[in-house]
C-alpha atoms as a PDB file:
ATOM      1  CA  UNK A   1     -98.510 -70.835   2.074  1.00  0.00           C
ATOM      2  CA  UNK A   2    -101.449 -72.291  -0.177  1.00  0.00           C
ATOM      3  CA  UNK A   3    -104.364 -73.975   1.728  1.00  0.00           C
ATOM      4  CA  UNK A   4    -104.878 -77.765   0.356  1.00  0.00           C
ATOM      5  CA  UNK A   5    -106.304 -77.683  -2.957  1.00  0.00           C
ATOM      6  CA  UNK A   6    -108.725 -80.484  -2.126  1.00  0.00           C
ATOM      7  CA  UNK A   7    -109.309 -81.226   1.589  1.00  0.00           C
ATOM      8  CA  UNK A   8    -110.161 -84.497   2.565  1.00  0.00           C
ATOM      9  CA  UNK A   9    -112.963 -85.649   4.710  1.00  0.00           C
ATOM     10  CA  UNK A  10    -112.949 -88.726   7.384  1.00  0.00           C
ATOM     11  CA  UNK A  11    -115.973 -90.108   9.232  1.00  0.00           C
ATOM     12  CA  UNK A  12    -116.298 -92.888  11.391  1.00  0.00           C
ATOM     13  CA  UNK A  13    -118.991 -94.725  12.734  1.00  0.00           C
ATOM     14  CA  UNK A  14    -118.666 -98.232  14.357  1.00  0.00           C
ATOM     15  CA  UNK A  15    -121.652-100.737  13.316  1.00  0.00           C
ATOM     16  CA  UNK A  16    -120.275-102.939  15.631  1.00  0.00           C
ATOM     17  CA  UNK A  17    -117.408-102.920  18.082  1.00  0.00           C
ATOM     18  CA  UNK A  18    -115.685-104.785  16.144  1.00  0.00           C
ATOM     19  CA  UNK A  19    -116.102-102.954  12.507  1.00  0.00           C
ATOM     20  CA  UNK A  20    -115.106 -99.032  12.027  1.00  0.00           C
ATOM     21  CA  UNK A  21    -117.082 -97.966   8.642  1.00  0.00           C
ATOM     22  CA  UNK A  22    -114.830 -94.640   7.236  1.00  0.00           C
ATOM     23  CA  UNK A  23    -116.354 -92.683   4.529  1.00  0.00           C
ATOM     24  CA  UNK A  24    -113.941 -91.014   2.502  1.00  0.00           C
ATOM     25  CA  UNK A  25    -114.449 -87.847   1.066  1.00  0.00           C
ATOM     26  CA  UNK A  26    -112.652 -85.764  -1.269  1.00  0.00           C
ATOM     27  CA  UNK A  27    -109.279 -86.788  -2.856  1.00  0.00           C
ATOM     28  CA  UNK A  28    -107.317 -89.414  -1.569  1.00  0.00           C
ATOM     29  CA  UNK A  29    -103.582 -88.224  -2.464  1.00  0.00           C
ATOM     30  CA  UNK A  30     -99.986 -87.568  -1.294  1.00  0.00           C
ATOM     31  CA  UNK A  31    -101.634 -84.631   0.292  1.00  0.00           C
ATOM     32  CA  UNK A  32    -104.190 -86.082   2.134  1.00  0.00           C
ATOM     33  CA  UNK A  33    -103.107 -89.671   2.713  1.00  0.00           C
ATOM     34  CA  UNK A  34    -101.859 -89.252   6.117  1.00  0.00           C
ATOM     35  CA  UNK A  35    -105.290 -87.921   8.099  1.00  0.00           C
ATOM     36  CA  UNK A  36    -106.424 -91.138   6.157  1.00  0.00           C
ATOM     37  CA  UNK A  37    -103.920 -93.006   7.776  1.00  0.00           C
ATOM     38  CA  UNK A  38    -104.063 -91.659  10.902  1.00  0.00           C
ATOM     39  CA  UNK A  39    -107.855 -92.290  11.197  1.00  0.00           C
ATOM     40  CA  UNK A  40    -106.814 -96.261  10.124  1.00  0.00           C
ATOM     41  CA  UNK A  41    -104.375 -96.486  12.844  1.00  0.00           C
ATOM     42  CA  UNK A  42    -106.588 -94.941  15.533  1.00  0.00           C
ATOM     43  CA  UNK A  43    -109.370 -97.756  14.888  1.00  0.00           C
ATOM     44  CA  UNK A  44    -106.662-100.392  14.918  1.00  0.00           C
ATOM     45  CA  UNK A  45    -105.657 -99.398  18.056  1.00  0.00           C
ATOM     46  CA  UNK A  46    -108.730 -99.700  19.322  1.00  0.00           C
ATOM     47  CA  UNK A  47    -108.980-103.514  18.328  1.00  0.00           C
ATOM     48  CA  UNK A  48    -111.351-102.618  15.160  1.00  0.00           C
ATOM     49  CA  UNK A  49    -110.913-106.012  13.021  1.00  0.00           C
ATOM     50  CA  UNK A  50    -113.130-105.488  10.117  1.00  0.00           C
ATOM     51  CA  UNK A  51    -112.630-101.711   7.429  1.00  0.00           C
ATOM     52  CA  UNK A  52    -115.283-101.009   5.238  1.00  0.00           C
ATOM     53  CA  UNK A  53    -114.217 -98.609   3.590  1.00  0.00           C
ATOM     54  CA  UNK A  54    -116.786 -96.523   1.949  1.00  0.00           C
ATOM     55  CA  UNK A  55    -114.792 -94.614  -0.969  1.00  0.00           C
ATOM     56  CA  UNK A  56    -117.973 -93.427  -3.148  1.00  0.00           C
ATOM     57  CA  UNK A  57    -116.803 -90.016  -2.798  1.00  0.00           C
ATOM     58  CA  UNK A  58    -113.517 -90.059  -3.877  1.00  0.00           C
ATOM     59  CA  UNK A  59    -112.882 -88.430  -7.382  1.00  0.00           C
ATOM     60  CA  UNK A  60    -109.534 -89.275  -7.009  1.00  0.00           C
ATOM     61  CA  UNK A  61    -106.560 -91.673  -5.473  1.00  0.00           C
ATOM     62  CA  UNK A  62    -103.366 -92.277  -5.988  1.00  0.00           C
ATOM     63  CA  UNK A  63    -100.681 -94.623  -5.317  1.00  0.00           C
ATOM     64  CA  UNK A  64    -100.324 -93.175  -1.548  1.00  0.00           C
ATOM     65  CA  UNK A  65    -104.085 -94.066  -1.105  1.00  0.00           C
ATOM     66  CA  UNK A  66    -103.541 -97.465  -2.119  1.00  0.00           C
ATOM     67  CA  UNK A  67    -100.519 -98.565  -0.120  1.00  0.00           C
ATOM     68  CA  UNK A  68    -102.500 -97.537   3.008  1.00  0.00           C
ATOM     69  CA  UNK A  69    -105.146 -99.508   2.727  1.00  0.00           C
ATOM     70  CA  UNK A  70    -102.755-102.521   1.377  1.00  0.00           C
ATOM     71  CA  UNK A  71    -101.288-101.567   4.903  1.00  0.00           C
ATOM     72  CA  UNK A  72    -104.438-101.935   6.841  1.00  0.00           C
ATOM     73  CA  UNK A  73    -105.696-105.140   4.986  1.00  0.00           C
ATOM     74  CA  UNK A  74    -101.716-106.441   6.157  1.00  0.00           C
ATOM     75  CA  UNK A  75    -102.283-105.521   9.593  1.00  0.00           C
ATOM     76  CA  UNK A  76    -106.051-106.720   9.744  1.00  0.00           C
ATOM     77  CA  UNK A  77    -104.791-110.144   8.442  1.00  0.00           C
ATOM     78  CA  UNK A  78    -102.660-110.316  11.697  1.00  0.00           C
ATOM     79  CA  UNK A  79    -106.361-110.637  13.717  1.00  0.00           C
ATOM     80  CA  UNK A  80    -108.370-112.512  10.840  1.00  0.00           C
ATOM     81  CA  UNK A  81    -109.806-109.005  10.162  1.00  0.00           C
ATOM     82  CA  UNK A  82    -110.981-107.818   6.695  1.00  0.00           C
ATOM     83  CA  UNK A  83    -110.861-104.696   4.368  1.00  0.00           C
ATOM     84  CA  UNK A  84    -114.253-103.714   1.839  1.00  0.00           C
ATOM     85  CA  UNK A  85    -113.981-101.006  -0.369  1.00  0.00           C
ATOM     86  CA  UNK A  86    -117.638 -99.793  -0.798  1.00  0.00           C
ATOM     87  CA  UNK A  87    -118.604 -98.088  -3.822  1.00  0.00           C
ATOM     88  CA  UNK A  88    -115.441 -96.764  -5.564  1.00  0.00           C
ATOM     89  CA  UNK A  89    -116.346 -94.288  -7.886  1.00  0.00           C
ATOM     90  CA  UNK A  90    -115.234 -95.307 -11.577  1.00  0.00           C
ATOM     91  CA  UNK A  91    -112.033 -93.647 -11.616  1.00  0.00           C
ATOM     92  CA  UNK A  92    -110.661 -94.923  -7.819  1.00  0.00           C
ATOM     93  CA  UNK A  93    -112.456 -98.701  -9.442  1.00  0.00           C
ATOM     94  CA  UNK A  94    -109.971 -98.452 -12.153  1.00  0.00           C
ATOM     95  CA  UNK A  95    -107.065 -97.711 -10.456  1.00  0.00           C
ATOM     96  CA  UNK A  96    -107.578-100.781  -7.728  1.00  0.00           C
ATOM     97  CA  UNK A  97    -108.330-103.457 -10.506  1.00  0.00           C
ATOM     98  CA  UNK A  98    -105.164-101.800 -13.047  1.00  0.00           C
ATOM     99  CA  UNK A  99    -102.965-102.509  -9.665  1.00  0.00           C
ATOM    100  CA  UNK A 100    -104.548-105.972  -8.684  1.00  0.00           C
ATOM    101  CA  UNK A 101    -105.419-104.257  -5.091  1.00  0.00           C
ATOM    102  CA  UNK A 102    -109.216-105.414  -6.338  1.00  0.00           C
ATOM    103  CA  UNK A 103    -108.380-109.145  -6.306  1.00  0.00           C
ATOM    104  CA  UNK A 104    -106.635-108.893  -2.504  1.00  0.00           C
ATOM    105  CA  UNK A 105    -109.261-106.401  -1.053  1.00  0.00           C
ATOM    106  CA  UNK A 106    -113.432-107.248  -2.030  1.00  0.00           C
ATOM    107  CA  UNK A 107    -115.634-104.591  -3.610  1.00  0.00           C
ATOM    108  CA  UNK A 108    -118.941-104.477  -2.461  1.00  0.00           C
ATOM    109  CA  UNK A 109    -121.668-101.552  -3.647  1.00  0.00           C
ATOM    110  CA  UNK A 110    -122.963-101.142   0.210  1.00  0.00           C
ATOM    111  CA  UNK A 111    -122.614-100.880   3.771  1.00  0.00           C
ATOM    112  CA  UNK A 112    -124.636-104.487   4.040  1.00  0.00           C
ATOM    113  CA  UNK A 113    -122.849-105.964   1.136  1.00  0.00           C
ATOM    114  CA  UNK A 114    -119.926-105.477   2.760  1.00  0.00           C
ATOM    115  CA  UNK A 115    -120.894-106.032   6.338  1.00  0.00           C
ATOM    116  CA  UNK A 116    -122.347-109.511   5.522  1.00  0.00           C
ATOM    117  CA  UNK A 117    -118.689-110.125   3.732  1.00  0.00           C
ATOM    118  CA  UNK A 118    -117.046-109.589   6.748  1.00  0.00           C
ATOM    119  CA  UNK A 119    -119.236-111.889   8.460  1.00  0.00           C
ATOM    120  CA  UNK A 120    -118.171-114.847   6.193  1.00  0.00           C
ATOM    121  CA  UNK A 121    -114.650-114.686   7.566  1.00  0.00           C
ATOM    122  CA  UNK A 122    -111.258-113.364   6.031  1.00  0.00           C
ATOM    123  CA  UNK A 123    -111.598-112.396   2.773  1.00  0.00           C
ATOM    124  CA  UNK A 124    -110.341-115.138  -0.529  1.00  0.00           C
ATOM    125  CA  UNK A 125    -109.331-113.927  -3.630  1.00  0.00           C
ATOM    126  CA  UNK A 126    -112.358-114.309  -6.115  1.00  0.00           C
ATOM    127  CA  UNK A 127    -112.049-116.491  -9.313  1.00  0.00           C
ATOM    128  CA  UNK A 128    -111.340-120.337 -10.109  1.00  0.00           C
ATOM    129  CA  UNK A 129    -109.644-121.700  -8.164  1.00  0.00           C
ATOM    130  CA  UNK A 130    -107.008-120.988  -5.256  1.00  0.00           C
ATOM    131  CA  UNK A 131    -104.821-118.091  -5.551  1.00  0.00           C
ATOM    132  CA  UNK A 132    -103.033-118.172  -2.316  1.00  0.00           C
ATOM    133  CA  UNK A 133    -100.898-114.843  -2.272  1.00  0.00           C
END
């Protein structure tokens, strides 16, 4: 049986209590989805309100990427959480504004960016005015 092709890589660190900051590393796919997902759940579990989500070192995603963190932004909505993507690299960009996922879930290019976003309170669509979902 064939090793993955492309392993995936999951840190966490916790800024605060209440924030878990994951950097992603390494393709974010059908194969590798669920340690993602598993590392999600654990810091929900844990009362973690507020992802950022650093992906600047994923190549790659697909749809199975996606839907998780749709999932977690869901599930942080329940506490008045929040989910930041930090950094997507130009290909994972494209794929989150092509599916909308960039209009429900901010984009910030750092750690502060996105720590100071979660500061302000649940996140609001961008643009004019109110695009309740």
């Amino acid at each position: 049986m064939p090793l993955a092709q492309n392993p995936l890589s999951v840190e966490v660190e916790l800024p605060r209590e209440d924030v878990a900051l994951i950097t992603v590393d390494g393709y974010l796919d059908v194969d590798t989805a669920t340690e993602f997902q598993a590392h999600l759940a654990n810091q929900l579990h844990h009362g973690r309100r507020h992802f950022l989500l650093d992906l600047s070192s994923v190549p790659f995603m697909d749809s199975s990427g996606m839907n998780i963190i749709l999932r977690v932004y869901q599930e942080t909505r329940k506490t008045e959480g929040s989910v930041h993507v930090i950094g997507p690299t130009p290909a994972v960009r494209r794929i989150l504004d092509l599916t909308g996922v960039s209009i429900t879930v901010p984009i910030s290019e750092s750690v502060d960016e996105a720590l100071a976003r979660a500061d302000e309170g649940p996140s609001v669509p961008e643009g004019p005015g109110d695009q309740s979902l």
